[in-house]
C-alpha atoms as a PDB file:
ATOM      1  CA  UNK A   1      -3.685 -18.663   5.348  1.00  0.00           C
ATOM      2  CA  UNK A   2      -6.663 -19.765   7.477  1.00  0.00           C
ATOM      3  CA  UNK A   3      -8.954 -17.651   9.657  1.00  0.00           C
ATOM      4  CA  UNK A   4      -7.116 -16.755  12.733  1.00  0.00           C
ATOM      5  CA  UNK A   5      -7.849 -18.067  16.065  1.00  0.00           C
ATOM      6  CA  UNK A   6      -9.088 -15.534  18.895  1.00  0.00           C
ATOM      7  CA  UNK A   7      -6.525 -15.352  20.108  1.00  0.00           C
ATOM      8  CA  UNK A   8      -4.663 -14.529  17.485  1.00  0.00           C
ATOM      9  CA  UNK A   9      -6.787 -11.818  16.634  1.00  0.00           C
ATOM     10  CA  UNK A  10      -7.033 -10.330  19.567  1.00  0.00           C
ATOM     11  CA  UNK A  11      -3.557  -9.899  20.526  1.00  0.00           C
ATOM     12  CA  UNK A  12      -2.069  -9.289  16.713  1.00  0.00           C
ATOM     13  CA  UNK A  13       0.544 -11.455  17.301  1.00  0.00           C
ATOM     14  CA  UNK A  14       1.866 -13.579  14.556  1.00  0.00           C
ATOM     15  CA  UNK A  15       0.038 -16.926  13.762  1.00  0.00           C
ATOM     16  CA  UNK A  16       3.378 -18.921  13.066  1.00  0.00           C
ATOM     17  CA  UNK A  17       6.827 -18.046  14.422  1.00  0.00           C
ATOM     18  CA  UNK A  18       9.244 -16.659  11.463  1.00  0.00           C
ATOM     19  CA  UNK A  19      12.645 -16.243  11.526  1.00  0.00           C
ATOM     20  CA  UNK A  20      13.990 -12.558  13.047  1.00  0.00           C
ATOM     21  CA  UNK A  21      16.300 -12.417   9.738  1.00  0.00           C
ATOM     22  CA  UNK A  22      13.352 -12.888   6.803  1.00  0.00           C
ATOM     23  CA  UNK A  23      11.349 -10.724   8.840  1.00  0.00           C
ATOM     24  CA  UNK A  24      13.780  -7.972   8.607  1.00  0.00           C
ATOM     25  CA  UNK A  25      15.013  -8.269   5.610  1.00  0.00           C
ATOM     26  CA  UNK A  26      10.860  -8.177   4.388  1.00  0.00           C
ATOM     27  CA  UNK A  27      10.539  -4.920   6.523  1.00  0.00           C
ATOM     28  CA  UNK A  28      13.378  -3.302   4.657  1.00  0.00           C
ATOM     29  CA  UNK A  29      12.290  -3.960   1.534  1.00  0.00           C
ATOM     30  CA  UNK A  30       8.807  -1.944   2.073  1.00  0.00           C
ATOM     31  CA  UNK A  31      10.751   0.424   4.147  1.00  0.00           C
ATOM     32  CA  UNK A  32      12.743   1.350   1.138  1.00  0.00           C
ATOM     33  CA  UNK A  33      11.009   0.467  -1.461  1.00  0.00           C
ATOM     34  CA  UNK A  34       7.660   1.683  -0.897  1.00  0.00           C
ATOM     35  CA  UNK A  35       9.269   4.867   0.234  1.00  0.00           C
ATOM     36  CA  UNK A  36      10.094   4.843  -3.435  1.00  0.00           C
ATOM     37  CA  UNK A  37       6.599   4.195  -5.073  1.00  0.00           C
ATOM     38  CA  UNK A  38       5.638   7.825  -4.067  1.00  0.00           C
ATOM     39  CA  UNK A  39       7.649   9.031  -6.528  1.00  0.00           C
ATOM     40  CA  UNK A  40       6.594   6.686  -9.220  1.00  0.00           C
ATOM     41  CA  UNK A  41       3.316   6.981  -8.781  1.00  0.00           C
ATOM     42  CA  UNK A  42       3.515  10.744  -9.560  1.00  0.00           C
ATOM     43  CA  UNK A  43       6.046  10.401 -12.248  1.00  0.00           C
ATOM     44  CA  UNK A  44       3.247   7.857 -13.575  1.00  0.00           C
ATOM     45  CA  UNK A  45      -0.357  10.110 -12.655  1.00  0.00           C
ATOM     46  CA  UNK A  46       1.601  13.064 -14.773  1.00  0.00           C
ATOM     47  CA  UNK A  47       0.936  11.606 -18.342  1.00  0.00           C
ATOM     48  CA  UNK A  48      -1.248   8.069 -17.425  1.00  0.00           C
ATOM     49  CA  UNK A  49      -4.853   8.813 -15.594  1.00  0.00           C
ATOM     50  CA  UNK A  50      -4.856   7.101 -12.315  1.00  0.00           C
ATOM     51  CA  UNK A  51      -6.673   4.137 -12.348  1.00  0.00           C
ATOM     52  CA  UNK A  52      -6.166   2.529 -15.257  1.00  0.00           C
ATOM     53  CA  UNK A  53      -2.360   3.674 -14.992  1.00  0.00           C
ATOM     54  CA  UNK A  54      -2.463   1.631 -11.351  1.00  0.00           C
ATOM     55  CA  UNK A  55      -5.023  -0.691 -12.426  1.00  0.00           C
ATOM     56  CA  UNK A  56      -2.412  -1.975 -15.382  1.00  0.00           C
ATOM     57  CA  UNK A  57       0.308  -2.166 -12.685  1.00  0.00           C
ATOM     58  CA  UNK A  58      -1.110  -4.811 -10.277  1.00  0.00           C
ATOM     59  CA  UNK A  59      -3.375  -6.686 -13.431  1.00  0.00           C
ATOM     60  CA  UNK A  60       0.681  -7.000 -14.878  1.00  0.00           C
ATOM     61  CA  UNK A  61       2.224  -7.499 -11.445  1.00  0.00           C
ATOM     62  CA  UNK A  62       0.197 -10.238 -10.661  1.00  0.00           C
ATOM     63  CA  UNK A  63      -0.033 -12.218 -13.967  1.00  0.00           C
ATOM     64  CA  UNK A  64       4.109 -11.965 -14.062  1.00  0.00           C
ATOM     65  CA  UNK A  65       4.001 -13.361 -10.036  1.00  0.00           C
ATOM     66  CA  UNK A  66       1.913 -16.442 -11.345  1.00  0.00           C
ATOM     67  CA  UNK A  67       4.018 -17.067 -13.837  1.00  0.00           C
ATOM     68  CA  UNK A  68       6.825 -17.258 -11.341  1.00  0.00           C
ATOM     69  CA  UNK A  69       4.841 -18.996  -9.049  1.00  0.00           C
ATOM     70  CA  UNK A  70       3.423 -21.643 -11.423  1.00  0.00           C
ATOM     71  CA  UNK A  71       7.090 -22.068 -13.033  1.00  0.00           C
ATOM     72  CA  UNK A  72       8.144 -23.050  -9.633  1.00  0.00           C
ATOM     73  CA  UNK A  73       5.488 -25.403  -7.965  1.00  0.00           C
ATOM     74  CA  UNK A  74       2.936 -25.885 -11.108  1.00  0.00           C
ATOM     75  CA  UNK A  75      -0.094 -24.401 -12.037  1.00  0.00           C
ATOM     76  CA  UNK A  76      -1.893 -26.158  -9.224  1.00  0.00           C
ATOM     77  CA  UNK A  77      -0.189 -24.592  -7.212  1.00  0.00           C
ATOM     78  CA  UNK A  78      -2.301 -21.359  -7.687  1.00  0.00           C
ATOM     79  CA  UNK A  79      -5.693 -22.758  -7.404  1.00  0.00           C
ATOM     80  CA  UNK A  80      -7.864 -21.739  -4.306  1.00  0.00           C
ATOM     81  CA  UNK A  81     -11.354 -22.317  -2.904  1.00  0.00           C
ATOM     82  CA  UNK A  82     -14.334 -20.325  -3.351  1.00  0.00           C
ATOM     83  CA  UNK A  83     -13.627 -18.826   0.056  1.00  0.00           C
ATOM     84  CA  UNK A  84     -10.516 -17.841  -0.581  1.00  0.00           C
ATOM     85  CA  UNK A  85     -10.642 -16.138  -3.766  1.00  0.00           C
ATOM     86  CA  UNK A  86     -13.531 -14.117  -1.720  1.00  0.00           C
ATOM     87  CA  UNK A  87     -11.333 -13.153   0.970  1.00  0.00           C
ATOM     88  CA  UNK A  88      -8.186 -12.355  -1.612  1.00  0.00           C
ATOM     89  CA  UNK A  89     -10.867  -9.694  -3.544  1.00  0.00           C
ATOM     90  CA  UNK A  90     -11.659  -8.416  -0.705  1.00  0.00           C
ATOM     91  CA  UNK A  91      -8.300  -7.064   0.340  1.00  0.00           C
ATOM     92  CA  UNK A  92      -7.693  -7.098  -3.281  1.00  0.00           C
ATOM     93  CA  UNK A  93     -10.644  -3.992  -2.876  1.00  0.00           C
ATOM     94  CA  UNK A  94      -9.310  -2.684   0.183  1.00  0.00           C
ATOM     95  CA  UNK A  95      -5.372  -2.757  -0.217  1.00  0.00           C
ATOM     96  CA  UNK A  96      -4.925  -2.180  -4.085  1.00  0.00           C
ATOM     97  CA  UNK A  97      -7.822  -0.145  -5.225  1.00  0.00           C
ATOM     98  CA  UNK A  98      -9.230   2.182  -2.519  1.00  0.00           C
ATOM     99  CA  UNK A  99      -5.664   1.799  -0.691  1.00  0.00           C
ATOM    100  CA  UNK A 100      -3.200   2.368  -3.197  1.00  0.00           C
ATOM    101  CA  UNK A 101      -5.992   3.434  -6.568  1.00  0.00           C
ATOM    102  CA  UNK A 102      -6.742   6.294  -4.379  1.00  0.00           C
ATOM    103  CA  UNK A 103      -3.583   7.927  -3.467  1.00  0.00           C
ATOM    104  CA  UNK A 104      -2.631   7.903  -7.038  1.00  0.00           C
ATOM    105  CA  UNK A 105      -6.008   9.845  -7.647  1.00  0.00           C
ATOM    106  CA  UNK A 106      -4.885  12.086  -4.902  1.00  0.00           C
ATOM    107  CA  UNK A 107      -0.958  13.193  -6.654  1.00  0.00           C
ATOM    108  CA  UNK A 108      -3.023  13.511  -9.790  1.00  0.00           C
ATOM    109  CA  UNK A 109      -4.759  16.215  -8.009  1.00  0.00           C
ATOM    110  CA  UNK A 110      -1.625  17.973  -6.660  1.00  0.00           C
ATOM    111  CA  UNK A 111      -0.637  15.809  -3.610  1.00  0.00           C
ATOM    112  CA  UNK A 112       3.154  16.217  -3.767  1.00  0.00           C
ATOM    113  CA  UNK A 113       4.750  12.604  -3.175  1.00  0.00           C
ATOM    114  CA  UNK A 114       6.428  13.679   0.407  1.00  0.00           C
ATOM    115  CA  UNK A 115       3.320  15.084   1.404  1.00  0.00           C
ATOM    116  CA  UNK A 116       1.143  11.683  -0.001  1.00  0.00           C
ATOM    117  CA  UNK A 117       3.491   9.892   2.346  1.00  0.00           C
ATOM    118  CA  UNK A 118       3.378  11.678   5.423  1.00  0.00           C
ATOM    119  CA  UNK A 119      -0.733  11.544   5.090  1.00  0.00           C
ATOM    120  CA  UNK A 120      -0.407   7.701   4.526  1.00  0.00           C
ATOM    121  CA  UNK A 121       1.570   7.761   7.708  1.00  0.00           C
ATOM    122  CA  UNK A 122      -1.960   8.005   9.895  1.00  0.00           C
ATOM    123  CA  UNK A 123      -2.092   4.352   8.960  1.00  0.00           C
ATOM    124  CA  UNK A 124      -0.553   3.444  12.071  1.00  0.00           C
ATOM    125  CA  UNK A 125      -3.029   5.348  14.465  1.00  0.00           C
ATOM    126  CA  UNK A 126      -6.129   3.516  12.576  1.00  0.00           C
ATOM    127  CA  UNK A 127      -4.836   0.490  13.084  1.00  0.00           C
ATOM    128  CA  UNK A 128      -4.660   1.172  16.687  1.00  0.00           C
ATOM    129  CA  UNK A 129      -8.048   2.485  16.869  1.00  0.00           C
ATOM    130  CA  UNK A 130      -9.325  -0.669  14.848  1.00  0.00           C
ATOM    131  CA  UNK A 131      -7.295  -3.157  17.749  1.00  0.00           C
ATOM    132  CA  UNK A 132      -8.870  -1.168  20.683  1.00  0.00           C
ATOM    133  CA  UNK A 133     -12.610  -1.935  18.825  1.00  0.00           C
ATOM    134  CA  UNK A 134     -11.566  -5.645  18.472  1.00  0.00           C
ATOM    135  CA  UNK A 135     -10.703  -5.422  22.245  1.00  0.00           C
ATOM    136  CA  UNK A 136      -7.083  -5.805  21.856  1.00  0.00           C
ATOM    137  CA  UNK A 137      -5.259  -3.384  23.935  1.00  0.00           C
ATOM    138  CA  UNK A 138      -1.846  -1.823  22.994  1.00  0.00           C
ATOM    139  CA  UNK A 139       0.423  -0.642  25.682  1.00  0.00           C
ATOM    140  CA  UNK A 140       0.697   3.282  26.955  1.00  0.00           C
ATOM    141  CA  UNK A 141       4.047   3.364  25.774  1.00  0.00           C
ATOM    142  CA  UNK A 142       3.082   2.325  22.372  1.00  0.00           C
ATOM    143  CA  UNK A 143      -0.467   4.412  22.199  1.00  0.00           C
ATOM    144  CA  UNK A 144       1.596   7.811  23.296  1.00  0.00           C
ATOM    145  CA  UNK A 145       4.074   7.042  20.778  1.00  0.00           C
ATOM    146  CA  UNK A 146       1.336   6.872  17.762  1.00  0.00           C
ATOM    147  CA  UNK A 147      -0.557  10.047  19.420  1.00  0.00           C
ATOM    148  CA  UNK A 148       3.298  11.807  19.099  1.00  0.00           C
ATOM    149  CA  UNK A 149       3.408  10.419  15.724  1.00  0.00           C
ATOM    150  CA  UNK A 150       0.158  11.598  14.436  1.00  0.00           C
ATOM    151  CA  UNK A 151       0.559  15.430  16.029  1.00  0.00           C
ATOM    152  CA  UNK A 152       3.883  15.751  14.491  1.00  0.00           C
ATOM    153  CA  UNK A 153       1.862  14.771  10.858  1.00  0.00           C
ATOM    154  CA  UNK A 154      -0.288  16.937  11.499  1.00  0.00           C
ATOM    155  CA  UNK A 155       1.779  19.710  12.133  1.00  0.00           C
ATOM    156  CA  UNK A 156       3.835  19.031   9.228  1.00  0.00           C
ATOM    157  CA  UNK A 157       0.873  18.912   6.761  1.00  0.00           C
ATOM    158  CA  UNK A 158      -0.923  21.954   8.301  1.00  0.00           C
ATOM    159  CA  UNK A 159       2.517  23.914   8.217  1.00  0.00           C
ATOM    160  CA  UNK A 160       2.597  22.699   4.584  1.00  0.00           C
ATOM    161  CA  UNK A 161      -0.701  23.957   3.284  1.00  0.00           C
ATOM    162  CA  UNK A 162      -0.008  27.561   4.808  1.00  0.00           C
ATOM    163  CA  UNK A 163       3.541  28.179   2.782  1.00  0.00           C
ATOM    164  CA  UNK A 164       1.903  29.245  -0.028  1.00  0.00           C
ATOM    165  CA  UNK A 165       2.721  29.282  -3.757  1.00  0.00           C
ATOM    166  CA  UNK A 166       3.513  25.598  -4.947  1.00  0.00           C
ATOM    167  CA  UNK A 167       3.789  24.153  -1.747  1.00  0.00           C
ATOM    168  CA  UNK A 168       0.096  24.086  -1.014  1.00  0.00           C
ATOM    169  CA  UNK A 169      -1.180  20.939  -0.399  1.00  0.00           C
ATOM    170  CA  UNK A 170      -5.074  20.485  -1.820  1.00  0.00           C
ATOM    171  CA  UNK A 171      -7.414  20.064   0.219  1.00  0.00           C
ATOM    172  CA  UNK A 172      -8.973  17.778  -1.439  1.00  0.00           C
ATOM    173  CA  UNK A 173      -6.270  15.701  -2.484  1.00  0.00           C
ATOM    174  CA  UNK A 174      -5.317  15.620   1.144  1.00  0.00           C
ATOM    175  CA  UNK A 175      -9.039  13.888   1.990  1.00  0.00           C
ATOM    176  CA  UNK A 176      -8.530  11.313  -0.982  1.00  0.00           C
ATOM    177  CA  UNK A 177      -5.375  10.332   0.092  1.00  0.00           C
ATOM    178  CA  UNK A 178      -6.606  10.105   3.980  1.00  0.00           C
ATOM    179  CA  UNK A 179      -9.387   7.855   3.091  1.00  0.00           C
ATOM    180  CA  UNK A 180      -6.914   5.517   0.757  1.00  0.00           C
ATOM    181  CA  UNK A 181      -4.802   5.263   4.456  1.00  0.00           C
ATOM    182  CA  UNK A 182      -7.944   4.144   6.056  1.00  0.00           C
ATOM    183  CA  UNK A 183      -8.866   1.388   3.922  1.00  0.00           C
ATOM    184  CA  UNK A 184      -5.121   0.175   3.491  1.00  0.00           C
ATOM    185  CA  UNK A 185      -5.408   0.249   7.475  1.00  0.00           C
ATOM    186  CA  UNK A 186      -8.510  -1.903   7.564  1.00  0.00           C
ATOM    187  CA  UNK A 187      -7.389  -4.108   5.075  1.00  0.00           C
ATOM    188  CA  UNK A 188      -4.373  -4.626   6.531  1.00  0.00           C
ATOM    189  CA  UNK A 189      -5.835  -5.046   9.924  1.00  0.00           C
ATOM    190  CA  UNK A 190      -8.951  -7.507   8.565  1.00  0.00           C
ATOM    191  CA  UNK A 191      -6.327  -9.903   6.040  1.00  0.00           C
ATOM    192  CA  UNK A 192      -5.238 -12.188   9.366  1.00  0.00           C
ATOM    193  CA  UNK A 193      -9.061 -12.275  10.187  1.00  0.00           C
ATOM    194  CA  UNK A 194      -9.956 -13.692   6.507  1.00  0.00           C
ATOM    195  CA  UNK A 195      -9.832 -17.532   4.903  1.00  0.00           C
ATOM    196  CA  UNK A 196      -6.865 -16.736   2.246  1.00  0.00           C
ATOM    197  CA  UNK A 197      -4.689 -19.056   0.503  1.00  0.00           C
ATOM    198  CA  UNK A 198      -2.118 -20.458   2.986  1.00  0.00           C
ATOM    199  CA  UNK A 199       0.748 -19.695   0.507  1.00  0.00           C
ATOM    200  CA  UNK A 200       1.266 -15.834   0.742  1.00  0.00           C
ATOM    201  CA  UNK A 201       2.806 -15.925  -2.924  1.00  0.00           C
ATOM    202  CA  UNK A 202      -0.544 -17.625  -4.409  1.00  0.00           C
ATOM    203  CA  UNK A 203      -2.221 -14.835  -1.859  1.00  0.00           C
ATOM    204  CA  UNK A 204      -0.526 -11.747  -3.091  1.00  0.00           C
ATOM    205  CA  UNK A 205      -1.363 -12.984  -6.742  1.00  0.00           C
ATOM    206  CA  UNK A 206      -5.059 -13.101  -6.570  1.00  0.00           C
ATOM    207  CA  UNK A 207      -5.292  -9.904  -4.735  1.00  0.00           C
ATOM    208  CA  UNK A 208      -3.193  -7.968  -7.086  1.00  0.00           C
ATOM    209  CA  UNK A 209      -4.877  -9.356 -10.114  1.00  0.00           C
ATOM    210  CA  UNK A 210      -8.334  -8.601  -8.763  1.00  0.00           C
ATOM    211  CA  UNK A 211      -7.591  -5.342  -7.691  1.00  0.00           C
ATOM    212  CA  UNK A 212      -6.259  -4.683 -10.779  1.00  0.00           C
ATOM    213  CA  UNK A 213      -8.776  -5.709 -12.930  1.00  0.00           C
ATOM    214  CA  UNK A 214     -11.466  -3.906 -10.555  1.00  0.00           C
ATOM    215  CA  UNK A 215      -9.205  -0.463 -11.130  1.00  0.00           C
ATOM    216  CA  UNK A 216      -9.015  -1.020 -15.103  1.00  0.00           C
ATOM    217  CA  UNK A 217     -12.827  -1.303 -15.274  1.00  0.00           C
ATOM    218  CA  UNK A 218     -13.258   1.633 -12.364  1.00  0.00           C
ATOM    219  CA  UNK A 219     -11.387   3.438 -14.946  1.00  0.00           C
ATOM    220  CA  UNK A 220     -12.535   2.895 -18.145  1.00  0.00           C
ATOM    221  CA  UNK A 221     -16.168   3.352 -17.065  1.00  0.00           C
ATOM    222  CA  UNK A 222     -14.890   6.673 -15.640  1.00  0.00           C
ATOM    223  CA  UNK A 223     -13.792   7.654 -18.866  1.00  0.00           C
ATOM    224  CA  UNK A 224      -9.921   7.369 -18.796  1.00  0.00           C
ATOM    225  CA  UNK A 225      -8.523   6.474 -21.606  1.00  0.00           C
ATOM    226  CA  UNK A 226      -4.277   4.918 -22.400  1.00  0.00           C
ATOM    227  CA  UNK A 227      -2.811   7.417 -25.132  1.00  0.00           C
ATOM    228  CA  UNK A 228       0.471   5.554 -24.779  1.00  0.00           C
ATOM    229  CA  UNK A 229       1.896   7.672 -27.871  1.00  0.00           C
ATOM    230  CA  UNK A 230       2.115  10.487 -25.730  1.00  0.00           C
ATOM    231  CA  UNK A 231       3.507   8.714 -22.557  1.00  0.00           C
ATOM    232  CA  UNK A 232       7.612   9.814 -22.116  1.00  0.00           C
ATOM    233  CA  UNK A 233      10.270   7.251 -21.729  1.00  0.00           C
ATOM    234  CA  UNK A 234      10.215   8.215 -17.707  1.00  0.00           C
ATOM    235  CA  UNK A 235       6.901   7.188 -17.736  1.00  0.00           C
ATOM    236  CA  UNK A 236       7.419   3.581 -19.358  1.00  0.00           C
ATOM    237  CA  UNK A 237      10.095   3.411 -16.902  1.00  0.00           C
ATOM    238  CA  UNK A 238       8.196   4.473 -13.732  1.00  0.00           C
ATOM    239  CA  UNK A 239       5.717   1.744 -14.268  1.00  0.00           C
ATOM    240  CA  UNK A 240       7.859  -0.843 -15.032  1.00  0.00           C
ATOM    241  CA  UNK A 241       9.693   0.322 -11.199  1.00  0.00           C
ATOM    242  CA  UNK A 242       6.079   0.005  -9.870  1.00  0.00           C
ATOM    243  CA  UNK A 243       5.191  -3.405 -11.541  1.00  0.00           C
ATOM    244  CA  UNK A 244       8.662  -5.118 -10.764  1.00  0.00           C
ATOM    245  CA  UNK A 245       9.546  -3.682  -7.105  1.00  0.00           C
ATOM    246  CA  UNK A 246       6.730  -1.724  -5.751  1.00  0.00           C
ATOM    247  CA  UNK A 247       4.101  -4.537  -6.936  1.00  0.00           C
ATOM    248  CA  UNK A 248       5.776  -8.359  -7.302  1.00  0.00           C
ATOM    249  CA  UNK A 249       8.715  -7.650  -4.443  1.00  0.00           C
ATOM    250  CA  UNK A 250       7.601  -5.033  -1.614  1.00  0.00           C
ATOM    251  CA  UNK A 251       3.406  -5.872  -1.983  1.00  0.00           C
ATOM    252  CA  UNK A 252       4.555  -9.810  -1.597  1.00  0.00           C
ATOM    253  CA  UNK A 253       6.880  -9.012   1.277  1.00  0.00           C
ATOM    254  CA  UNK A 254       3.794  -6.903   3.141  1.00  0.00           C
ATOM    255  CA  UNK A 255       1.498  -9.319   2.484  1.00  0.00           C
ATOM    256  CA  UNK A 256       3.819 -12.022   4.188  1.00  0.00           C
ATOM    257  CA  UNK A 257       4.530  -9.999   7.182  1.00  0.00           C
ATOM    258  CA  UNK A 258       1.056  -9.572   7.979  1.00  0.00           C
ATOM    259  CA  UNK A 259       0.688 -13.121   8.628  1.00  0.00           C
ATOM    260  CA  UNK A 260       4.329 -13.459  10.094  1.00  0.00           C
ATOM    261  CA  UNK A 261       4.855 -10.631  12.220  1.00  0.00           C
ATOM    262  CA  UNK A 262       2.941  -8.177  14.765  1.00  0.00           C
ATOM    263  CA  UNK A 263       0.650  -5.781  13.205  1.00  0.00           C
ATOM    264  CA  UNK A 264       2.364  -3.212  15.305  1.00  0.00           C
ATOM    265  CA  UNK A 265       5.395  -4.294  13.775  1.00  0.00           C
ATOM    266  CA  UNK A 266       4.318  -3.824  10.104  1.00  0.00           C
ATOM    267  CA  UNK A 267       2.715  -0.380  10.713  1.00  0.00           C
ATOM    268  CA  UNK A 268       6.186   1.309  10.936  1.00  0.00           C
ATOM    269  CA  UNK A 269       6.512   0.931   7.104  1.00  0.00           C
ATOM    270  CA  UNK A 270       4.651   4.155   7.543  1.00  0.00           C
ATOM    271  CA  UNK A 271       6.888   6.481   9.670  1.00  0.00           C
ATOM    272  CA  UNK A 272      10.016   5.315   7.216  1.00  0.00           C
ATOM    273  CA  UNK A 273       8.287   5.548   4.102  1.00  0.00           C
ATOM    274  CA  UNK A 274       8.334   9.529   4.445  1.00  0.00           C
ATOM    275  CA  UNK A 275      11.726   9.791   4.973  1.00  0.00           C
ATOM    276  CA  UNK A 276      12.562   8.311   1.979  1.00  0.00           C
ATOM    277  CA  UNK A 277       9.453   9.953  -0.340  1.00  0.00           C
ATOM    278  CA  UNK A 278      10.616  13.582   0.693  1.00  0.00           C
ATOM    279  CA  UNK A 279      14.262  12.629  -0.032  1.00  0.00           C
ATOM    280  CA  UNK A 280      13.432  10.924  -3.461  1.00  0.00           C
ATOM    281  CA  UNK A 281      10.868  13.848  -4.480  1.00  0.00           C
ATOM    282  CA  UNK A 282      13.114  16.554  -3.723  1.00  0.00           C
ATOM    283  CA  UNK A 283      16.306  14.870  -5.130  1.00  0.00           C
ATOM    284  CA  UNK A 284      14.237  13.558  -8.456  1.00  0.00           C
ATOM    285  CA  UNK A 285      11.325  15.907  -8.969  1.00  0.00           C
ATOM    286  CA  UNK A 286      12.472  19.152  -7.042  1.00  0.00           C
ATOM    287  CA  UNK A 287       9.441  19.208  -4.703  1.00  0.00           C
ATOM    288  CA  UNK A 288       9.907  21.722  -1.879  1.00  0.00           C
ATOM    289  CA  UNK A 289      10.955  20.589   1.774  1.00  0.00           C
ATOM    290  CA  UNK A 290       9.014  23.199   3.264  1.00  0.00           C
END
């Protein structure tokens, strides 16, 4: 991917027309299965600290994508320039680590997984205020939709925090997991603007090893430690799900559809994702639906 034209960036439309079927099909795969990660991340943050329990994820995820990726078009096939590599570790930063690190720091402070997902669902109203800075105007229509949007969140958190008993939502996990939406929304805003590898396979590789490897040393100089003696089956399991599907298939299908469709477009992974967090934590984990 090379640096966007203006007008590119200031309309957020896609650089390089992509066919209406792989574009949905990409959409429902981080519909669903990000929806899902909420879940595993919690089932994951129970036993393994945070960052070195995400860090491990992408570091895995994206050695096992080269691997793929090398087996099918060589190894020069991953090799970028200087530039590149820059711009992948920065949204490697901004997407992995203070996106996704964060929110698992946030459930392993009590953020209930429905709860982590309807906070990450203020993504979309960033994003809008980031477009308007940049000069790009969205329509009314659209702009009254995400102000609808972002009262109903709120109202649904706020309600939350004031049941009482186990159904109080921190604080501050709330403001960890707030900030983690704001710096996926920049990131995700700011990867179109960015000299990245024009492959979004070879892209989604050196971002997720990066961030990795920045979470594993975030961690360890942090002081969390792997005692993977004590670590349940469920958790094994969880991590794999978050390696495999929530890291290799649904981060390489976002990454894709920011440079192949509307950011607009991409944003709604975050009023869907909810839907299927709540159901998953209440069917799985029997978090209240308050």
């Amino acid at each position: 991917m090379t640096t966007a034209p203006p007008k590119a960036a200031s309309t957020g439309l896609p650089k390089a027309p992509a066919a209406v079927g792989m574009i949905a099909v990409a959409l429902g795969v981080v519909y669903l299965v990000w929806g899902s990660t909420y879940l595993g991340i919690r089932v994951v943050v129970e036993e393994a600290p945070p960052f070195l329990g995400m860090g491990s994820r992408f570091f895995a995820a994206g050695a096992l994508l080269a691997v793929v990726v090398a087996a099918r078009g060589g190894p020069r096939r991953l090799r970028v320039t200087r530039r590149e590599l820059l711009g992948c570790a920065l949204v490697g930063l901004l997407l992995p680590v203070l996106g996704n690190g964060l929110v698992s720091v946030g459930e392993a402070h009590g953020a209930r997984s429905g709860a982590t997902a309807l906070l990450i669902a203020s993504a979309p109203l960033v994003i809008a205020i980031l477009r308007f800075a940049a000069g790009d105007r969205p329509r009314p229509l659209s702009v009254f939709g995400l102000l609808l949007g972002f009262a109903g969140l709120a109202f649904l958190v706020l309600v939350g925090r004031h049941t009482g008993g186990d159904d109080r939502l921190p604080i501050g996990a709330a403001l960890i997991v707030l900030f983690a939406s704001t710096c996926w929304a920049f990131g995700s805003w700011v990867q179109p603007r960015l000299t990245l590898p024009k492959d979004a396979f070879v892209m989604t590789v050196h971002e997720m090893w990066i961030g990795g490897l920045i979470m594993l040393v975030v961690g360890t100089i942090s002081g969390e430690r792997f005692d993977f003696a004590s670590y349940s089956g469920k958790t094994y399991v969880a991590w794999a799900y978050l390696v495999v599907f929530g890291s290799m298939v649904a981060f390489s299908a976002y990454v894709w559809l920011l440079g192949n469709a509307p950011i607009s477009l991409v944003a709604t992974y975050a009023y869907v994702n909810p839907v299927v967090a709540v159901a998953l934590g209440a069917l799985i984990l029997d978090e209240p639906i308050t």
